[in-house]
PDB file of N, CA and C in Angstrom:
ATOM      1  N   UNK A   1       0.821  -1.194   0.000  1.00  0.00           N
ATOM      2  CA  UNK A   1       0.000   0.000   0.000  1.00  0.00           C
ATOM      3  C   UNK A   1       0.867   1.259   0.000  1.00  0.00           C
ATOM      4  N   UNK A   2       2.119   1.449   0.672  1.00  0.00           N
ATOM      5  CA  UNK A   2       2.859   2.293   0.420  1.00  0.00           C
ATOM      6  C   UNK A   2       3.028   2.883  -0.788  1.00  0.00           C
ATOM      7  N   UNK A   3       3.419   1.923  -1.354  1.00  0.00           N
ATOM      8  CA  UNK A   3       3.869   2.176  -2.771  1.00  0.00           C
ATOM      9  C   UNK A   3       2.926   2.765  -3.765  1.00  0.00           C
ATOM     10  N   UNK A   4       1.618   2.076  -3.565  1.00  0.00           N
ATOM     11  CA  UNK A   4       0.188   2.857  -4.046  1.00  0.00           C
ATOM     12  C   UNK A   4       0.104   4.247  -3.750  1.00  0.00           C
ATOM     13  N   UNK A   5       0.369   4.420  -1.976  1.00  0.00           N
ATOM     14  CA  UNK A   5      -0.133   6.007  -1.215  1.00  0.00           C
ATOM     15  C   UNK A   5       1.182   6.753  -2.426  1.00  0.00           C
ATOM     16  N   UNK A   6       2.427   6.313  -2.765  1.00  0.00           N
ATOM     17  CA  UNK A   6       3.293   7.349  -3.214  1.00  0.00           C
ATOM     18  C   UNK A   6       2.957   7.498  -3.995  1.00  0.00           C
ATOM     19  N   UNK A   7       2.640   6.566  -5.135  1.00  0.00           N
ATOM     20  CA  UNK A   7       2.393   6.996  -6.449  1.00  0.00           C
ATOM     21  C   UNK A   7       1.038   7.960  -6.329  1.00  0.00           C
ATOM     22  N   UNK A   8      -0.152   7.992  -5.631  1.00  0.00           N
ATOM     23  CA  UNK A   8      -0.947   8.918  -5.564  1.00  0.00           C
ATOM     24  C   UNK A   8      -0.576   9.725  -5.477  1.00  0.00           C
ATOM     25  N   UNK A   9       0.090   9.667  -4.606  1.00  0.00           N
ATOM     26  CA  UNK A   9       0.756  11.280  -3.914  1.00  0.00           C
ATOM     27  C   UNK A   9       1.383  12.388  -4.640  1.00  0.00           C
ATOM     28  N   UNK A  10       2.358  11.661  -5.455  1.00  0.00           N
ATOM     29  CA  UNK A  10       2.988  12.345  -6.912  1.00  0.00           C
ATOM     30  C   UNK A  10       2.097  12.410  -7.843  1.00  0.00           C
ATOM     31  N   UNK A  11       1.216  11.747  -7.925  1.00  0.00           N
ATOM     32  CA  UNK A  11      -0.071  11.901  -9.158  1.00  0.00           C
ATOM     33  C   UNK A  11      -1.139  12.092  -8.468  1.00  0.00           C
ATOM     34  N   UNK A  12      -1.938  11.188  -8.935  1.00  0.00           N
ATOM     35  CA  UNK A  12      -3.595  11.334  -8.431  1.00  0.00           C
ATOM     36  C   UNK A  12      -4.222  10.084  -8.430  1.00  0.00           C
ATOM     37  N   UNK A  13      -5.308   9.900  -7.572  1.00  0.00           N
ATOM     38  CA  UNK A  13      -5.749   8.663  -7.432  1.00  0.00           C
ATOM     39  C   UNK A  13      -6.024   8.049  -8.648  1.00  0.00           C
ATOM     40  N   UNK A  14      -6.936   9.186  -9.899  1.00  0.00           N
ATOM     41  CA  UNK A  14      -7.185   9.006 -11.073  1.00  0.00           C
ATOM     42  C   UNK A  14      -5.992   8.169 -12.076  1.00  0.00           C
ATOM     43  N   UNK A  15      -4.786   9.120 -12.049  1.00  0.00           N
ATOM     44  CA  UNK A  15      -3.722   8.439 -12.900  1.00  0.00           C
ATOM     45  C   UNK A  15      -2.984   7.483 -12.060  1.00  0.00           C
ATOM     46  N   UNK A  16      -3.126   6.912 -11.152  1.00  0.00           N
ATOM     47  CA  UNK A  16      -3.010   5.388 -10.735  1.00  0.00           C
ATOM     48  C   UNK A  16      -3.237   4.495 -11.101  1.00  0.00           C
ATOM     49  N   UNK A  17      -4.863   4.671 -11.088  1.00  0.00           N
ATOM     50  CA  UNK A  17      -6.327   3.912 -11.127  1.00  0.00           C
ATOM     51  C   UNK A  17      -5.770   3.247 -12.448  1.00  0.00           C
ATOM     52  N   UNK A  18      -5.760   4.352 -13.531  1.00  0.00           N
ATOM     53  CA  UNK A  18      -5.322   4.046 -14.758  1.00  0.00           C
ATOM     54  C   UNK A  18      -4.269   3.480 -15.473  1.00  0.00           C
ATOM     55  N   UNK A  19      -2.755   3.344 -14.726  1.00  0.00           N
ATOM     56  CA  UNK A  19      -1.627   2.959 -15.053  1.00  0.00           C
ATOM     57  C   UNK A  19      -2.123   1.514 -14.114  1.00  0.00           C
ATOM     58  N   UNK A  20      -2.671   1.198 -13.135  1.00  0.00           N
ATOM     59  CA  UNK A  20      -2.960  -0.232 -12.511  1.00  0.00           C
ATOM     60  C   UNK A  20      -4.130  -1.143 -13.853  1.00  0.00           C
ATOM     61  N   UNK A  21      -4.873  -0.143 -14.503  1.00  0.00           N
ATOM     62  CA  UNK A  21      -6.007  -1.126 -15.494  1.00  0.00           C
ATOM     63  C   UNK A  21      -6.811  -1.191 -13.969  1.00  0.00           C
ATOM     64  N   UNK A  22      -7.160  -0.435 -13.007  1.00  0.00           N
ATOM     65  CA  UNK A  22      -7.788  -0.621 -12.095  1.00  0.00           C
ATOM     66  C   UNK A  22      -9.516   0.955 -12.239  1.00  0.00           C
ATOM     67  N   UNK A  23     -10.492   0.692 -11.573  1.00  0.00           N
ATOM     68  CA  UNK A  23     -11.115   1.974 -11.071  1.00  0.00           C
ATOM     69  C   UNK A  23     -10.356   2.776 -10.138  1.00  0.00           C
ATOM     70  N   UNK A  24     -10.950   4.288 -10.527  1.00  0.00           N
ATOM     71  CA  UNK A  24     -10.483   4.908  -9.769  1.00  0.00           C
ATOM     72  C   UNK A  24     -11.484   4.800  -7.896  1.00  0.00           C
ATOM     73  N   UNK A  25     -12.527   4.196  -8.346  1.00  0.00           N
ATOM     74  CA  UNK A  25     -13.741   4.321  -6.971  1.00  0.00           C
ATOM     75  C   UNK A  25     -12.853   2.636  -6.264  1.00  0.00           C
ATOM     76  N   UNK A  26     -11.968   1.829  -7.537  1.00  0.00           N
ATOM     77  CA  UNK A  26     -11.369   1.095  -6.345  1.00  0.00           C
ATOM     78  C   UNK A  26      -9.808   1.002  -5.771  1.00  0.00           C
ATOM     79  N   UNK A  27      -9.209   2.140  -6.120  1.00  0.00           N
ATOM     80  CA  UNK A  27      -8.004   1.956  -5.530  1.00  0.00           C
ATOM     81  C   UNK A  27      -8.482   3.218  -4.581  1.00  0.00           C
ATOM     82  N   UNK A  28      -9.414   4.052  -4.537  1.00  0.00           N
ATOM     83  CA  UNK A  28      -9.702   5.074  -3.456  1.00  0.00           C
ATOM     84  C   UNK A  28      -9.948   4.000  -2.277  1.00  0.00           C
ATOM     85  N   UNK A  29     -10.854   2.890  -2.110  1.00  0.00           N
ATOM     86  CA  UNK A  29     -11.062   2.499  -1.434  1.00  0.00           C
ATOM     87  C   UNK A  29     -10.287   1.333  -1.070  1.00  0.00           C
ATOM     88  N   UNK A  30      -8.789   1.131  -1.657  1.00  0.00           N
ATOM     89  CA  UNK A  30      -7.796   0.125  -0.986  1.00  0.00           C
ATOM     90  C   UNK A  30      -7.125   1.198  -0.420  1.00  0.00           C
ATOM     91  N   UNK A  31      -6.946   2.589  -0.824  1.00  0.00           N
ATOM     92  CA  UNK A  31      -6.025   2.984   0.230  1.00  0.00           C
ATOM     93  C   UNK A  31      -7.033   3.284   1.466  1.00  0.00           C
ATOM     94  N   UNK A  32      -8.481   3.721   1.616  1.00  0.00           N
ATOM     95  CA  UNK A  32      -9.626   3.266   2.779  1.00  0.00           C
ATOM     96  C   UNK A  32      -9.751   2.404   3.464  1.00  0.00           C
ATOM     97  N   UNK A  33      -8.990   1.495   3.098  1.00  0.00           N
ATOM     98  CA  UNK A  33      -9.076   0.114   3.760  1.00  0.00           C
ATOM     99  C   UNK A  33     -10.251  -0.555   3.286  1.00  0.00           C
ATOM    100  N   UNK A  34     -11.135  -0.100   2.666  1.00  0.00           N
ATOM    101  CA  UNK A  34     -12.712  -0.891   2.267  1.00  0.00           C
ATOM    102  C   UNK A  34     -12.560  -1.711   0.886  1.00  0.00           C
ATOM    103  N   UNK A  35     -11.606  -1.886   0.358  1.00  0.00           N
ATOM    104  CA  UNK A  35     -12.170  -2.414  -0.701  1.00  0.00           C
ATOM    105  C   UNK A  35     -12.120  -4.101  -0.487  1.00  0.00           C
ATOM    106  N   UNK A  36     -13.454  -4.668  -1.380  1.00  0.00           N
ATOM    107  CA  UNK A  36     -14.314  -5.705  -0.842  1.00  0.00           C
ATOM    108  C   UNK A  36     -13.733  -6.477  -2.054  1.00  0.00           C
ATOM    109  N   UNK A  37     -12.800  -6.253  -3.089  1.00  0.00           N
ATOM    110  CA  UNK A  37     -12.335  -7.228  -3.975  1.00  0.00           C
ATOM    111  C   UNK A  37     -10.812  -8.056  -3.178  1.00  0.00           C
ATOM    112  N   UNK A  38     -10.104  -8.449  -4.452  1.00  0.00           N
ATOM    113  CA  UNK A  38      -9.255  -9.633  -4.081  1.00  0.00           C
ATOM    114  C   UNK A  38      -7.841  -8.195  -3.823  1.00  0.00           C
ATOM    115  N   UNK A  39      -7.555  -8.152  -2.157  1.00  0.00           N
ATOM    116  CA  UNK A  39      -6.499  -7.277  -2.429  1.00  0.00           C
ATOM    117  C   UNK A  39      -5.002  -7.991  -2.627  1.00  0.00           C
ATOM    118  N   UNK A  40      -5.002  -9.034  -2.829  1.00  0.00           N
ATOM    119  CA  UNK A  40      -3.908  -9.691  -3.171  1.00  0.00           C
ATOM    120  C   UNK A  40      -3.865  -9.465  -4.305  1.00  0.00           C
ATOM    121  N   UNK A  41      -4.687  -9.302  -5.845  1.00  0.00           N
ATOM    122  CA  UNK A  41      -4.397  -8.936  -6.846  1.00  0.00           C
ATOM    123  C   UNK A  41      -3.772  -7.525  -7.634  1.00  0.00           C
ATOM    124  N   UNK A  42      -4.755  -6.728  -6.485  1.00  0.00           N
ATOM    125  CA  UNK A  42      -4.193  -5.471  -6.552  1.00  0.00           C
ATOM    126  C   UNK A  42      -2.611  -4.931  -6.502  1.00  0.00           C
ATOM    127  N   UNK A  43      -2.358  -5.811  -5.012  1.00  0.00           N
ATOM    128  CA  UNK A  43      -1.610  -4.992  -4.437  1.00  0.00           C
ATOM    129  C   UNK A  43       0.067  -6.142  -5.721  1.00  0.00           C
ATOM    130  N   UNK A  44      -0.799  -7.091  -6.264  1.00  0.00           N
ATOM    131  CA  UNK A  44       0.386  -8.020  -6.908  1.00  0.00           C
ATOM    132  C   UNK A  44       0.189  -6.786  -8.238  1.00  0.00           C
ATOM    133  N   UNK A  45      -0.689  -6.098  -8.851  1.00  0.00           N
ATOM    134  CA  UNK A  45      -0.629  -5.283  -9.584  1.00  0.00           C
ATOM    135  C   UNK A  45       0.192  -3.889  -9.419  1.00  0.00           C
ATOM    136  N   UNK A  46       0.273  -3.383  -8.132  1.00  0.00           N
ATOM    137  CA  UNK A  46       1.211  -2.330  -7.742  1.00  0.00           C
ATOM    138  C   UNK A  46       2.541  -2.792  -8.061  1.00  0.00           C
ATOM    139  N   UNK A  47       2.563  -3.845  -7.109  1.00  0.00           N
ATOM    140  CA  UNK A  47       4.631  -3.981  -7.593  1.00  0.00           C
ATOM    141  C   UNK A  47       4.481  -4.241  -9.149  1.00  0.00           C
ATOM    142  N   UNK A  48       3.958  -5.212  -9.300  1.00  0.00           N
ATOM    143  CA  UNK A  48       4.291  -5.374 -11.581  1.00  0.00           C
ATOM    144  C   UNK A  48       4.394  -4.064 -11.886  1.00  0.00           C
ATOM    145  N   UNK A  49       3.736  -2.661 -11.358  1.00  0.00           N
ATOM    146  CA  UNK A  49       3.686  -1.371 -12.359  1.00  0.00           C
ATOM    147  C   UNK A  49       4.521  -0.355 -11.741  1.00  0.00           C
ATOM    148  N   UNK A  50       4.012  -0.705 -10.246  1.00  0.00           N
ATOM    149  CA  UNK A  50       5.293   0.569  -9.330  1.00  0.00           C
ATOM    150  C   UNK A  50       6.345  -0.227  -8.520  1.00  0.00           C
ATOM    151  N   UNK A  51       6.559  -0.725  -8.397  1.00  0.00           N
ATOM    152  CA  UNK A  51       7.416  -1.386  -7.404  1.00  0.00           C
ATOM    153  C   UNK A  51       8.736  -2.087  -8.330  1.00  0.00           C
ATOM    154  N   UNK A  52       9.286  -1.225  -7.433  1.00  0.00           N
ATOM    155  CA  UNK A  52      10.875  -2.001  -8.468  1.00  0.00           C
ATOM    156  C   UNK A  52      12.219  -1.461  -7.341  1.00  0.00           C
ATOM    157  N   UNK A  53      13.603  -2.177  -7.724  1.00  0.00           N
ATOM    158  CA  UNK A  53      14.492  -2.177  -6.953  1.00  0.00           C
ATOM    159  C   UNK A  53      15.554  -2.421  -7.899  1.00  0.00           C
ATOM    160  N   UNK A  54      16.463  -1.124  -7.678  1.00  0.00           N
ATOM    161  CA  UNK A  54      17.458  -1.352  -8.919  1.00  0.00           C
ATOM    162  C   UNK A  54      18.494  -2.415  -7.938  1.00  0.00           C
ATOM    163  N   UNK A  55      19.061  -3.070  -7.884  1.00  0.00           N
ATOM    164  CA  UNK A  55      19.880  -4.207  -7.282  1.00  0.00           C
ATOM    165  C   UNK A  55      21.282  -3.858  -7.378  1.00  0.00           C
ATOM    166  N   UNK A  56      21.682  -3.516  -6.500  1.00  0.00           N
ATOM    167  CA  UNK A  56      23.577  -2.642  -7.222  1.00  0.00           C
ATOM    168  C   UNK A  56      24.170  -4.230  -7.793  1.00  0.00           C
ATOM    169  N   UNK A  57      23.831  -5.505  -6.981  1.00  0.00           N
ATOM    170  CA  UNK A  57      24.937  -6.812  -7.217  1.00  0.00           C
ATOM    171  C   UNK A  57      24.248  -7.442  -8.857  1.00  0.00           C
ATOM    172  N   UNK A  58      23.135  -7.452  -8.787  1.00  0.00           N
ATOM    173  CA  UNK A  58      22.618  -8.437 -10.112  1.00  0.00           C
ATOM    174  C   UNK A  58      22.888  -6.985 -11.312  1.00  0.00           C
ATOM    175  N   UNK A  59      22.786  -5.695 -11.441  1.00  0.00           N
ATOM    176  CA  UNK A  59      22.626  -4.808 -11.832  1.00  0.00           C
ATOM    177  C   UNK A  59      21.826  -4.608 -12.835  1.00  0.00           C
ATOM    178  N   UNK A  60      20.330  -4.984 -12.449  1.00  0.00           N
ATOM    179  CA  UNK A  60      19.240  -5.088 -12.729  1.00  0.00           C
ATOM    180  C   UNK A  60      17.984  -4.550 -12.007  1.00  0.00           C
ATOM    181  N   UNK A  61      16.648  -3.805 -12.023  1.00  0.00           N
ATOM    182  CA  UNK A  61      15.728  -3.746 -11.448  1.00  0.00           C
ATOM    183  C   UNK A  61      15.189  -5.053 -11.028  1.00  0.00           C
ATOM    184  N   UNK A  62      15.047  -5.337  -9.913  1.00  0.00           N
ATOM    185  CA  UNK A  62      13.694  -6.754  -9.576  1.00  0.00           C
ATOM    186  C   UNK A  62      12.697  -5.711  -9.057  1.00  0.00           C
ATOM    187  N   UNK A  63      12.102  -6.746  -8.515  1.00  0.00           N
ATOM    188  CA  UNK A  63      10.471  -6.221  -7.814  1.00  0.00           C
ATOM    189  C   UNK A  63      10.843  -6.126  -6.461  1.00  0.00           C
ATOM    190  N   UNK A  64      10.499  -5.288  -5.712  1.00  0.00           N
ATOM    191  CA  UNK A  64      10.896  -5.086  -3.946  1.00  0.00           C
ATOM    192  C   UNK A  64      10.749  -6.081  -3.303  1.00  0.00           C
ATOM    193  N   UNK A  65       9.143  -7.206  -3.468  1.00  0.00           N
ATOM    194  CA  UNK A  65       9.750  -8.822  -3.314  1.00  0.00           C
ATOM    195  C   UNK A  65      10.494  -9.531  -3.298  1.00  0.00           C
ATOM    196  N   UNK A  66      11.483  -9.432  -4.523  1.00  0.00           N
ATOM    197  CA  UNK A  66      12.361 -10.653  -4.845  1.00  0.00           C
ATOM    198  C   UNK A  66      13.310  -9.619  -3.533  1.00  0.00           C
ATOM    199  N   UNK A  67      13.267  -8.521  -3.844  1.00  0.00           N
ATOM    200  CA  UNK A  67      14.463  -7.790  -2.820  1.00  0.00           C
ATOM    201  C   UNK A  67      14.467  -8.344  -1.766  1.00  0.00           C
ATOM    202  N   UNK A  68      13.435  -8.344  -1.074  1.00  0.00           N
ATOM    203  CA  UNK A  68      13.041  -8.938   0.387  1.00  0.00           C
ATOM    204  C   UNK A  68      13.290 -10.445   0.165  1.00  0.00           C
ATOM    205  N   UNK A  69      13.290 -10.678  -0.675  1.00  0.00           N
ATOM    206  CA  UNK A  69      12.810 -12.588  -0.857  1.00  0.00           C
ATOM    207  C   UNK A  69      14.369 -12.654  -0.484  1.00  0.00           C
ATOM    208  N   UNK A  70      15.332 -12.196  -1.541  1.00  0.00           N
ATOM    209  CA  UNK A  70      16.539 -12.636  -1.639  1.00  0.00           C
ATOM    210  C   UNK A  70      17.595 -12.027  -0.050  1.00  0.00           C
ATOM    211  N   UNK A  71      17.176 -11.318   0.101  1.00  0.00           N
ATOM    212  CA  UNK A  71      17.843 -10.416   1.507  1.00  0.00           C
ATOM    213  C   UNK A  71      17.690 -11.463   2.556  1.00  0.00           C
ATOM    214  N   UNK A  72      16.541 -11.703   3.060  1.00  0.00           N
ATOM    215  CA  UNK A  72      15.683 -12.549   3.996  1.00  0.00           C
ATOM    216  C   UNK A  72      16.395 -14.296   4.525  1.00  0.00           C
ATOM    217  N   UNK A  73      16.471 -14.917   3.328  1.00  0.00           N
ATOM    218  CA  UNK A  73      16.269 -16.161   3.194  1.00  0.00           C
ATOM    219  C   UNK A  73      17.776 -16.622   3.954  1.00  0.00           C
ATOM    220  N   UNK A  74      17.482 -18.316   4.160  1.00  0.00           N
ATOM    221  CA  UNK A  74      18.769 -18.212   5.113  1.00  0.00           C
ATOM    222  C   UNK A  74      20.024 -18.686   4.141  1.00  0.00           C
ATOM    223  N   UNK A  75      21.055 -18.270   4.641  1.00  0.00           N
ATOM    224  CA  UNK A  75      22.501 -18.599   3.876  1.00  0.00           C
ATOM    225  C   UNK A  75      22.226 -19.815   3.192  1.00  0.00           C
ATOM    226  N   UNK A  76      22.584 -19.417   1.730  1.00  0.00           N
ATOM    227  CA  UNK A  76      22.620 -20.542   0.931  1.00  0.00           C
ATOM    228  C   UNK A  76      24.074 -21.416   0.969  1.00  0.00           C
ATOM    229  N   UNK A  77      24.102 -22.525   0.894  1.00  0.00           N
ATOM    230  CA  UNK A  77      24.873 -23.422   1.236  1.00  0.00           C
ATOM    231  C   UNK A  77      25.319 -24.130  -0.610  1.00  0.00           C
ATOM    232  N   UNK A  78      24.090 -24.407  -0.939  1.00  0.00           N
ATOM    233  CA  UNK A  78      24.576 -25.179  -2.456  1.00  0.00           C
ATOM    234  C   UNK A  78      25.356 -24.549  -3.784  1.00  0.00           C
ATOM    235  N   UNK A  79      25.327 -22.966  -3.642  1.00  0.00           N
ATOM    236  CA  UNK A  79      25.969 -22.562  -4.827  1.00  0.00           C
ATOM    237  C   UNK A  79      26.830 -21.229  -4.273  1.00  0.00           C
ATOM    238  N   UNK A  80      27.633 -20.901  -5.191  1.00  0.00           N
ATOM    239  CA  UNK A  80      28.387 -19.950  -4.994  1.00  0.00           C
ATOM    240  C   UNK A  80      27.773 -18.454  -5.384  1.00  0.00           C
ATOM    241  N   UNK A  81      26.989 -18.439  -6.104  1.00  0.00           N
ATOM    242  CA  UNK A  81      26.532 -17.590  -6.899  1.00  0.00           C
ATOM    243  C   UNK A  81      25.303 -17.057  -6.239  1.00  0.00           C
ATOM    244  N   UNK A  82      24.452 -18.486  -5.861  1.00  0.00           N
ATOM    245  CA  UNK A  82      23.744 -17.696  -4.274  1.00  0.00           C
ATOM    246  C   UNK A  82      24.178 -16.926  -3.333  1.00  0.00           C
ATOM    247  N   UNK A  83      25.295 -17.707  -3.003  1.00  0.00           N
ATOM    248  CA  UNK A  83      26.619 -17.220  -1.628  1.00  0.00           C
ATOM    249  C   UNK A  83      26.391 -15.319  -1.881  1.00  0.00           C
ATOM    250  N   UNK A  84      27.036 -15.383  -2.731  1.00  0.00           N
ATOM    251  CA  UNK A  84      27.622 -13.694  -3.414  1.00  0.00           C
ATOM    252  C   UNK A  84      26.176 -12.751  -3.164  1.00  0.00           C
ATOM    253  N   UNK A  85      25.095 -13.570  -3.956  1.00  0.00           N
ATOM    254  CA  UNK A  85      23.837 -12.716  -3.887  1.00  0.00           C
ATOM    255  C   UNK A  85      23.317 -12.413  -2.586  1.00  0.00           C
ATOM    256  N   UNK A  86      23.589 -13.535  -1.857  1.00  0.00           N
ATOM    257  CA  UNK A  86      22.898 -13.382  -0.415  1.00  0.00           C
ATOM    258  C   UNK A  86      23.789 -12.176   0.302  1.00  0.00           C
ATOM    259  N   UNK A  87      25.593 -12.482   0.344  1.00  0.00           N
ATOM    260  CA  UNK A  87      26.217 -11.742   0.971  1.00  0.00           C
ATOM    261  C   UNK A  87      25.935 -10.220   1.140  1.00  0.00           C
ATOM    262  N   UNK A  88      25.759 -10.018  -0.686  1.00  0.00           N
ATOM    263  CA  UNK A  88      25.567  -8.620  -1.562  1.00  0.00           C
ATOM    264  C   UNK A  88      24.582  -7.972  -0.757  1.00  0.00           C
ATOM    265  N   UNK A  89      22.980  -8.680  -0.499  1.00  0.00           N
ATOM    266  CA  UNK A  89      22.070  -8.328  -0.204  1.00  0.00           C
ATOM    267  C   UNK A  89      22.348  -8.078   1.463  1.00  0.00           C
ATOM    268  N   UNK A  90      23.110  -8.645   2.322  1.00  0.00           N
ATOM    269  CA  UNK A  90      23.189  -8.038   3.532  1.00  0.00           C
ATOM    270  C   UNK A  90      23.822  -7.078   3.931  1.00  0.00           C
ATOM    271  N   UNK A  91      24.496  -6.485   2.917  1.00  0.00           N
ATOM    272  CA  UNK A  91      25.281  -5.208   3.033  1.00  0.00           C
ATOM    273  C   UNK A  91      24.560  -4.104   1.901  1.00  0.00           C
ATOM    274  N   UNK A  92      23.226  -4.076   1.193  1.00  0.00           N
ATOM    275  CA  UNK A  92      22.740  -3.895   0.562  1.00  0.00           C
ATOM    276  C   UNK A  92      22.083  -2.523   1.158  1.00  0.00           C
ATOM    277  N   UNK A  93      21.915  -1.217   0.462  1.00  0.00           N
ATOM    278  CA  UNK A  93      21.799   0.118   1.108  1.00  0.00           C
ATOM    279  C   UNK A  93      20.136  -0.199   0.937  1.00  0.00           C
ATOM    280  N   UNK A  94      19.210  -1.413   0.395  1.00  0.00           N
ATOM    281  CA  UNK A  94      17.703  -1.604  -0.144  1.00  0.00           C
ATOM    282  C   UNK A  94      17.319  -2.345   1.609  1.00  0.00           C
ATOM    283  N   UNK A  95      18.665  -2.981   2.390  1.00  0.00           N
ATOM    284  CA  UNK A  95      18.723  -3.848   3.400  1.00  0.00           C
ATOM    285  C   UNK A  95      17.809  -2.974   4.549  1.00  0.00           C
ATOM    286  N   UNK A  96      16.723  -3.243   4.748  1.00  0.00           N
ATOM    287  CA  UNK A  96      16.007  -2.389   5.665  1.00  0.00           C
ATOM    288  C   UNK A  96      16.926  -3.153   7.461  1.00  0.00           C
ATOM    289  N   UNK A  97      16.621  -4.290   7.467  1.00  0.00           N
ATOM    290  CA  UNK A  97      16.739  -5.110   8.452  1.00  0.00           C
ATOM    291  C   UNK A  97      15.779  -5.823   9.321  1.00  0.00           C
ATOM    292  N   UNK A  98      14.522  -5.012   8.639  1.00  0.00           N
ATOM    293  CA  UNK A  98      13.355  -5.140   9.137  1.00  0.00           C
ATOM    294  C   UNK A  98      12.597  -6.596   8.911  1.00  0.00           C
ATOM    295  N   UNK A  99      12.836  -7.030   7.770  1.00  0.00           N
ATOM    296  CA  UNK A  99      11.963  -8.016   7.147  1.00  0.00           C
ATOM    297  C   UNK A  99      10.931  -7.747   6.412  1.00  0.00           C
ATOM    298  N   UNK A 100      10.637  -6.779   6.026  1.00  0.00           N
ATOM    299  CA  UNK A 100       9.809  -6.369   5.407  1.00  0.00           C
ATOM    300  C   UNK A 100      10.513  -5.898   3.497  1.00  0.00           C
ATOM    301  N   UNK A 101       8.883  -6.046   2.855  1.00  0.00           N
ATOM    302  CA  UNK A 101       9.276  -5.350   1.781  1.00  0.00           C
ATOM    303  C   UNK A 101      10.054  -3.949   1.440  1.00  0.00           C
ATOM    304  N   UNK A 102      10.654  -3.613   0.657  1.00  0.00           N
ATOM    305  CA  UNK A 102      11.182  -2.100   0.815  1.00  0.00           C
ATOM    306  C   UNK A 102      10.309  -1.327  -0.316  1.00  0.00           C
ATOM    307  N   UNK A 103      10.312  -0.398  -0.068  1.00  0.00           N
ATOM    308  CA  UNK A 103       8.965   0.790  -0.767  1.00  0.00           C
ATOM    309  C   UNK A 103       9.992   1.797  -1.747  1.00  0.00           C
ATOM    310  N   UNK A 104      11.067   1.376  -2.171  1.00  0.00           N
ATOM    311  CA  UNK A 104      11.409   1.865  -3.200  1.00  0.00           C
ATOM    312  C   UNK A 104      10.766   2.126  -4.724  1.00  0.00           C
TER     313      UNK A 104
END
């Protein structure tokens, strides 16, 4: 929802609504807390359109998910290439420490 409130914030609920393929009467009411549809789709529609994380180690955008996914998870043991990614990601300036997604 963060990521939703910013992009409003810099725009308008209207040009949200519209860059999601969503109503505007229903992303007013996910940031309300009321909306009565599937907010797992939604909010999987925010990161696909706003949510991104430029990665300094892969030097690529992912989705703030995989950010969290890959930060999170415990020391990989089977590859080297995990090793590096995992390391990368704990010294990572995206590294909240929190466990949580990051709202970049």
């Amino acid at each position: 929802m963060a990521l939703l409130r910013d992009r409003v914030t810099a725009s308008s609920i209207t040009a949200a609504a519209r860059a999601l393929d969503y109503s505007r009467p229903a992303v007013s009411m996910a940031l309300a807390g009321r909306y009565e549809g599937r907010l797992d789709r939604l909010a999987q529609r925010v990161m696909e359109r706003f949510g991104g994380v430029e990665c300094p180690h892969l030097g690529v955008t992912i989705t703030a998910q995989d950010c969290a996914s890959n930060r999170n998870r415990p020391l990989p043991t089977g590859s080297t290439q995990s090793f590096r990614l995992w390391q990368a990601c704990q010294r990572c300036p995206h590294n909240t420490d929190s466990g949580e997604t990051p709202s970049c």
